[in-house]
Every structure is written in structure tokens, then in C-alpha cells.
Protein backbone atom coordinates (compact mmCIF):
# COMPACT_ATOMS: atom_id res chain seq x y z
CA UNK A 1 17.08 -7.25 2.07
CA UNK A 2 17.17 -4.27 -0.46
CA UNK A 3 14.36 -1.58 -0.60
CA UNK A 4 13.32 1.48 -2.92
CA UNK A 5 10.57 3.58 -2.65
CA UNK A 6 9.28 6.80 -4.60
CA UNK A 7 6.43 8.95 -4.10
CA UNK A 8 5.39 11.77 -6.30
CA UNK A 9 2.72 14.51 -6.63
CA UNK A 10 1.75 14.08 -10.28
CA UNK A 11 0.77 16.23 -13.44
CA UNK A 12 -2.46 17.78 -11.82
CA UNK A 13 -2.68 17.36 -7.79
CA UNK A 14 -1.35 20.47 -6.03
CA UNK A 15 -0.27 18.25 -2.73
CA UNK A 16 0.91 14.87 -2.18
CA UNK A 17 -1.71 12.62 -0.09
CA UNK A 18 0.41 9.30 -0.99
CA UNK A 19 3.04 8.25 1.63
CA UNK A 20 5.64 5.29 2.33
CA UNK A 21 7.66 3.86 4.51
CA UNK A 22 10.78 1.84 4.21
CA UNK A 23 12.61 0.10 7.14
CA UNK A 24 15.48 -2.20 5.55
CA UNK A 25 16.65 -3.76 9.22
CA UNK A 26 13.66 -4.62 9.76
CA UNK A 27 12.49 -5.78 6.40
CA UNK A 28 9.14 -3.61 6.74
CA UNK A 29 7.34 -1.25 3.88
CA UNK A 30 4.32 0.31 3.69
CA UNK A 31 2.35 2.81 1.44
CA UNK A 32 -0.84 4.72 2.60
CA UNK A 33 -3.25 7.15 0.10
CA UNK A 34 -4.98 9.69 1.78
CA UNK A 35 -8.30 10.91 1.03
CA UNK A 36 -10.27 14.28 2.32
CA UNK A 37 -10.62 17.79 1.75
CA UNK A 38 -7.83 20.90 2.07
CA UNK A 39 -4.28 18.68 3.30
CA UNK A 40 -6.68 16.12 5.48
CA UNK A 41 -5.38 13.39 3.13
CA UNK A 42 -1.82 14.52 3.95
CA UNK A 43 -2.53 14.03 7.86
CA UNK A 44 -4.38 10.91 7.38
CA UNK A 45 -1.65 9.50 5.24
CA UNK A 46 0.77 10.82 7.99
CA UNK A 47 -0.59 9.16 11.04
CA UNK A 48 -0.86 5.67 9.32
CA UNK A 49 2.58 5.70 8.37
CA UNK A 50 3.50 6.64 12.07
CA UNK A 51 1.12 4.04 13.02
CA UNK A 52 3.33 1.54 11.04
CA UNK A 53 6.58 3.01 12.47
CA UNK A 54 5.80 2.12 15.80
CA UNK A 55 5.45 -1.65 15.17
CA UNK A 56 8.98 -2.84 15.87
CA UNK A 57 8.54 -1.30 19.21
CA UNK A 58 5.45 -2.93 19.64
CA UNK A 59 6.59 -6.30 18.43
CA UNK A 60 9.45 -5.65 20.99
CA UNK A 61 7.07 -4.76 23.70
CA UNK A 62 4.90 -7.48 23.24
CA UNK A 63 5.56 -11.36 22.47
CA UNK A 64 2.95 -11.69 19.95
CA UNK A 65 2.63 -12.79 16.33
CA UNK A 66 3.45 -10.38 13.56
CA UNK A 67 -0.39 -10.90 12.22
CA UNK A 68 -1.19 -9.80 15.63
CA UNK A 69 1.07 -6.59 15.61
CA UNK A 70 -0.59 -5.72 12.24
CA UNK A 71 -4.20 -5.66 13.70
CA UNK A 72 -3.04 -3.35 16.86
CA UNK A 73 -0.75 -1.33 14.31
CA UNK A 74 -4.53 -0.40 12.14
CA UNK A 75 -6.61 -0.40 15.26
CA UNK A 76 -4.42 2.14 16.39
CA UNK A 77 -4.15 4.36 13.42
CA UNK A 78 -7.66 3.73 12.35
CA UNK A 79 -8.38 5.01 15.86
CA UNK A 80 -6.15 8.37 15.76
CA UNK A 81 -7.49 9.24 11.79
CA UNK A 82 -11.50 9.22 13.43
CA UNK A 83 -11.06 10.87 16.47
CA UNK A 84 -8.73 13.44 14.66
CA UNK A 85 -11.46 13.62 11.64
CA UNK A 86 -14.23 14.73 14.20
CA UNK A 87 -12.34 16.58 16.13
CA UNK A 88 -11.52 19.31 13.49
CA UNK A 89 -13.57 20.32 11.16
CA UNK A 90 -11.02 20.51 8.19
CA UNK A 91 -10.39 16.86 8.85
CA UNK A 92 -13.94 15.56 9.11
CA UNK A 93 -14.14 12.74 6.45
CA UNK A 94 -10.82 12.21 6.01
CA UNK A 95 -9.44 8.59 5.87
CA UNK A 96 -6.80 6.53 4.00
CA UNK A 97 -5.54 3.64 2.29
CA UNK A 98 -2.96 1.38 4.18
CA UNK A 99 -1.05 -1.36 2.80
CA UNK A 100 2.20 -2.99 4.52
CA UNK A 101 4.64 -5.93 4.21
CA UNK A 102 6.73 -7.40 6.88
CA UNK A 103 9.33 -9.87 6.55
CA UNK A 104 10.03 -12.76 8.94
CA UNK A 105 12.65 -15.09 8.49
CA UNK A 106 10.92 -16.67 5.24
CA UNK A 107 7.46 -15.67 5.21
CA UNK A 108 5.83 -12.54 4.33
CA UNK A 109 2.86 -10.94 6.44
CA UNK A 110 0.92 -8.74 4.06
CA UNK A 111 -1.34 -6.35 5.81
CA UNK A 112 -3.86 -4.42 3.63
CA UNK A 113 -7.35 -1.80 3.65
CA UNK A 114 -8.26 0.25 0.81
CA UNK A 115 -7.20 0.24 -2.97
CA UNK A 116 -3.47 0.14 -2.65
CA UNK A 117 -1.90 -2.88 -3.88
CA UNK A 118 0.36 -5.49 -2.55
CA UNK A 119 2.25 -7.57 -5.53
CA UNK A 120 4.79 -10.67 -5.27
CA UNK A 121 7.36 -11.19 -8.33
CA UNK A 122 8.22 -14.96 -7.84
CA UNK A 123 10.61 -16.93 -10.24
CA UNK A 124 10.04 -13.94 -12.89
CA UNK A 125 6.02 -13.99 -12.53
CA UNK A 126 4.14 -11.35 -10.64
CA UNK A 127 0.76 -11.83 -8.92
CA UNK A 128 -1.33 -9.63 -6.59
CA UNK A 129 -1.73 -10.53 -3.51
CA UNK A 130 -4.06 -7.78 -2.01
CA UNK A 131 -7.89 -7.24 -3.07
CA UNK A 132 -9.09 -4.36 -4.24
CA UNK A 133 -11.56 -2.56 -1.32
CA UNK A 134 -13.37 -1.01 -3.98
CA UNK A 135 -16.87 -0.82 -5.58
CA UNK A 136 -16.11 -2.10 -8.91
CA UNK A 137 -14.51 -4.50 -6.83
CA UNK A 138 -17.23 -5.53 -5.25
CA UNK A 139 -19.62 -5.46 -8.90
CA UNK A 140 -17.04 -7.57 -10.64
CA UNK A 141 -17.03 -10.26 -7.36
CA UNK A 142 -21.38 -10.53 -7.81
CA UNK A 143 -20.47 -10.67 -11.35
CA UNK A 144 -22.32 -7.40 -12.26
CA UNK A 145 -19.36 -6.26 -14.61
CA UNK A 146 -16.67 -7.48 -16.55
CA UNK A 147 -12.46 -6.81 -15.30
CA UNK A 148 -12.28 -4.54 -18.46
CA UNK A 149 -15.47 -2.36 -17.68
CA UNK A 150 -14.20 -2.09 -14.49
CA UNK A 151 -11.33 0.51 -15.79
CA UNK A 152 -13.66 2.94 -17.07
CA UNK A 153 -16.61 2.62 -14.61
CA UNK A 154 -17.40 5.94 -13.54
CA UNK A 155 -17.41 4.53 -9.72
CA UNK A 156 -14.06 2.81 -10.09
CA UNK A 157 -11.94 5.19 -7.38
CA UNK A 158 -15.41 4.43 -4.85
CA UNK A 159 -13.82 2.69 -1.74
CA UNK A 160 -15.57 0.46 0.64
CA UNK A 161 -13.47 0.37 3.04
CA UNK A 162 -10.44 2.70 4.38
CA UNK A 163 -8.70 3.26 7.11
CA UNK A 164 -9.89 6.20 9.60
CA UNK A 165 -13.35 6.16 7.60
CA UNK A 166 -15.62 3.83 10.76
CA UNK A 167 -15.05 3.68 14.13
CA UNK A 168 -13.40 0.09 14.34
CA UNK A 169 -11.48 -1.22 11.02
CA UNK A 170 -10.26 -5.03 10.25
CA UNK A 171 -7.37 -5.14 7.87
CA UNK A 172 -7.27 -8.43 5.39
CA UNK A 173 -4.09 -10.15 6.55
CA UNK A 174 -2.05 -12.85 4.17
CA UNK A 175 0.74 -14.67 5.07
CA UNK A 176 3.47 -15.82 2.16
CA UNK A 177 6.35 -17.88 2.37
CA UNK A 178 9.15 -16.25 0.18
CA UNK A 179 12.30 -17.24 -0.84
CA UNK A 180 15.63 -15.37 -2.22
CA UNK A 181 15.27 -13.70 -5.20
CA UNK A 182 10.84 -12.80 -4.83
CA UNK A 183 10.28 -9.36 -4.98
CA UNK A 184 7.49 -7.53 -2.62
CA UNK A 185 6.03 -3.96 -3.99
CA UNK A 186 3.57 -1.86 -2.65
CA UNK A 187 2.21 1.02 -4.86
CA UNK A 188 -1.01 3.06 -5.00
CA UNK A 189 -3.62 3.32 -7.37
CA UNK A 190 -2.12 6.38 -9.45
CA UNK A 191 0.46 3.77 -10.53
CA UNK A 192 -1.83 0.77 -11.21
CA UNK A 193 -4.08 3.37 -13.12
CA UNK A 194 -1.55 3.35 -15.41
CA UNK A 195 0.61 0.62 -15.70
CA UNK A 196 -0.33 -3.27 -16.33
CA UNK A 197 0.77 -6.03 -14.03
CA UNK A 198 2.80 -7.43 -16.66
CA UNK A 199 4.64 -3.87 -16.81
CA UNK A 200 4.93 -3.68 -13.74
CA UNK A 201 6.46 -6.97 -13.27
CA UNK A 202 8.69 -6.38 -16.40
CA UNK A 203 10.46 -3.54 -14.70
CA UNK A 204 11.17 -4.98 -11.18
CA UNK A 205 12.81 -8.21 -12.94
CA UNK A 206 14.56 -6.57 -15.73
CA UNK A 207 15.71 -3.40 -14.22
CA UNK A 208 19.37 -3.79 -12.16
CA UNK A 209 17.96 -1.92 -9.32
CA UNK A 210 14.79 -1.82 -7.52
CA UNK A 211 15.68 2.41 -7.74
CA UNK A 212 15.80 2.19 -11.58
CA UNK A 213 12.31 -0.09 -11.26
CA UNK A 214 10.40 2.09 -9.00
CA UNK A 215 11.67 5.54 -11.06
CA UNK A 216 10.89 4.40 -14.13
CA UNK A 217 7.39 3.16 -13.18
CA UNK A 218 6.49 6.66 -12.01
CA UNK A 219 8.00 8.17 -14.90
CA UNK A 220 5.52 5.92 -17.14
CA UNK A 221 2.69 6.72 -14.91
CA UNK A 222 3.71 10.91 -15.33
CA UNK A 223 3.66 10.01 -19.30
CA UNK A 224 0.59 8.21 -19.49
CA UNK A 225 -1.12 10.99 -17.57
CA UNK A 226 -0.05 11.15 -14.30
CA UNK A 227 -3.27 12.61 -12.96
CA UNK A 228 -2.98 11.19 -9.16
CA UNK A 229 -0.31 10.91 -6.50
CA UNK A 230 2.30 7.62 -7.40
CA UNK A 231 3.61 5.91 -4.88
CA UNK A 232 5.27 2.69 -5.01
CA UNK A 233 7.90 0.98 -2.38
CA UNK A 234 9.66 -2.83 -3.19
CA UNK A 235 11.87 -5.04 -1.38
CA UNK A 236 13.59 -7.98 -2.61
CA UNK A 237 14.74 -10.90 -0.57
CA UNK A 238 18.71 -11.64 -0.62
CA UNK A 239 18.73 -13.28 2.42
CA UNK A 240 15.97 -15.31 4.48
CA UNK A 241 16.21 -15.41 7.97
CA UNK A 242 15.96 -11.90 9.32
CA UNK A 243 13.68 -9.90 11.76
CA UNK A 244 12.44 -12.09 13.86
């Protein structure tokens, strides 16, 4: 497996809340976007990617299924964020996004909460796997509003779910099979704010290395406006039959 990931602070933020993780022997990723006042984004951010970390030891530990590691992994963090956001008072509220891919011999286990996305480029098409846990989200589902009025709805960044943000959390788990050649990226919203799937898409397929395709995504995102953290972290299959 080959992985890339980026992460930067923007045109207009003064501190990075975005965060990513990349594990290659172990075919794991992961990108959280914190949310909260002063640098409580930063910590949340911080503790989920710890959270996600420690799974290989846990999988280690413990002989259960990856889908099973996944829900400890969130419990876990979900559990450190809230105690830690009323605890101290420059924390209270704070809470992030969490969205994570693990790789296991040929399927992928997709773990996801918030409005980070999870896409798969298969046979040059990309798709996203991951749902939005947002309010527009939520409007466009009851058929309230229209995919295109969703991008300037004045709600659009309004989650509905987040990591650290109630006492218990459930992540949405999906489980792919994958084959050489499909492409996994994570990325948060300050790159999808920007950039179309089909761009997106473009750029891991075209590019000759997922470090070319993740750098020049951001650097579209900084042109177009840049106004939020990007994040984004891919991984392409060259060889099933790893981590087990």
C-alpha cells in the first residue's frame, strides 16, 4: 500500500483544527476536524487521532473484528473529548469530526461521524462512501432542499452529529471489498468546499503520485478561497492481502 496525506491551515484560520493520520504497515488513515473555541478544536482533533493510533494495539490485544475495533476506537475517544470538554472550561463544547479507513486483506472498513468524507476511486470512477452528518444533510434526505441549495444554505457547516459532542457516540461503519489499483481518500470539508468529486477524482487518477494528488488539491482549495483548514489523506491498493 502507498499513502499521502496533507493538512494545512488556510488563507484566513489562525490555527489548524484539521488532523490525519497515516499508518502504511498497517494500511490505516484517518482525518479528524475539530470544532470549539480558543485551540479546543486542536485538542479534540488531537485525542481522536490518538484514539485511532491505538487500534493496532487493540486489534492485537483483542481477537475481535476490525468493525468491532472501530466502535471501541470512537467510544473511547468520544469518551476522552466529553469528559475533557467539561472538565475545563476552555474546552467546554468542543468536539470533532472523525473519519478512518482500514485495510484488511481485500476489504475496506470505513469508519465515519461528522462531515468529513470518505471517497473510493474504482476502475477510474470515484464515489463517496461516507454521509454527510450534517443539517442540510438531513433537509435534502426529507426532501426539504435541492443538492445545489444545499451549497449555499446558510446552515450548511451545522453538524448533527460529532464526535466528543454527547455522552455516548455510534460511528456509521461500511465495509468495501477493494481490489489493486482503487484508491481510498479521506479529506475534510475545507477541501470538498471547494473542489467537485469529479476534480477530485481527476487528480488522484491522473496525477503519478498520490503526493502530487493530495498537494495539488490543497493548492486548488488555497486558490479558490481557502477559507478553512484542508486536510486530505489517500491510500491506494498495490497489493491485497495485508494487515490482518
Amino acid at each position: 500500500m502507498k499513502a499521502a496525506g496533507i493538512t494545512h491551515i488556510g488563507n484566513i484560520r489562525t490555527n489548524n483544527e484539521d488532523a490525519y493520520y497515516l499508518n502504511e504497515q498497517h494500511n490505516l488513515i484517518a482525518v479528524a476536524d475539530g470544532m470549539g473555541g480558543h485551540k479546543a478544536g486542536e485538542i479534540a482533533s488531537g485525542i481522536a487521532i490518538e484514539a485511532i493510533a491505538s487500534l493496532i494495539a487493540i486489534k492485537e490485544q483483542n481477537a475481535i473484528m476490525p468493525a468491532e475495533v472501530f466502535r471501541k476506537v470512537f467510544s473511547e475517544a468520544n469518551q476522552r473529548i466529553w469528559d475533557k470538554a467539561h472538565e475545563t472550561e476552555d474546552c467546554k463544547g468542543m468536539g470533532t469530526t472523525l473519519t478512518a479507513v482500514w485495510i484488511v486483506e481485500d476489504l475496506a472498513y470505513v469508519a465515519h461521524i461528522g462531515d468529513s468524507r470518505a471517497y473510493l476511486i474504482h476502475e477510474g470512477k470515484i464515489r463517496q462512501v461516507t454521509r454527510d452528518h450534517t443539517l442540510v444533510e438531513e433537509l435534502i434526505k426529507n426532501g426539504s432542499i435541492d443538492r445545489e441549495s444545499a451549497l449555499s444554505h446558510p446552515q450548511k457547516n451545522v453538524l448533527m452529529k460529532a464526535v466528543g459532542a454527547d455522552d455516548s457516540v455510534s460511528p456509521d461503519l461500511h465495509e468495501i471489498e477493494v481490489y489493486e489499483g482503487d484508491i481510498l481518500l479521506l479529506c475534510s470539508d475545507g477541501l470538498t468546499h471547494y473542489l467537485k468529486d469529479y476534480e477530485i477524482g481527476d487528480l488522484l487518477t491522473k496525477e503519478a503520485t498520490l503526493e502530487a494528488s493530495v498537494n495539488l488539491m490543497t493548492e486548488l482549495a488555497l486558490e479558490r478561497g481557502g477559507a478553512d483548514n484542508i486536510t486530505a489523506a489517500a491510500i491506494r491498493i498495490e497489493k491485497l492481502g495485508g494487515d490482518r
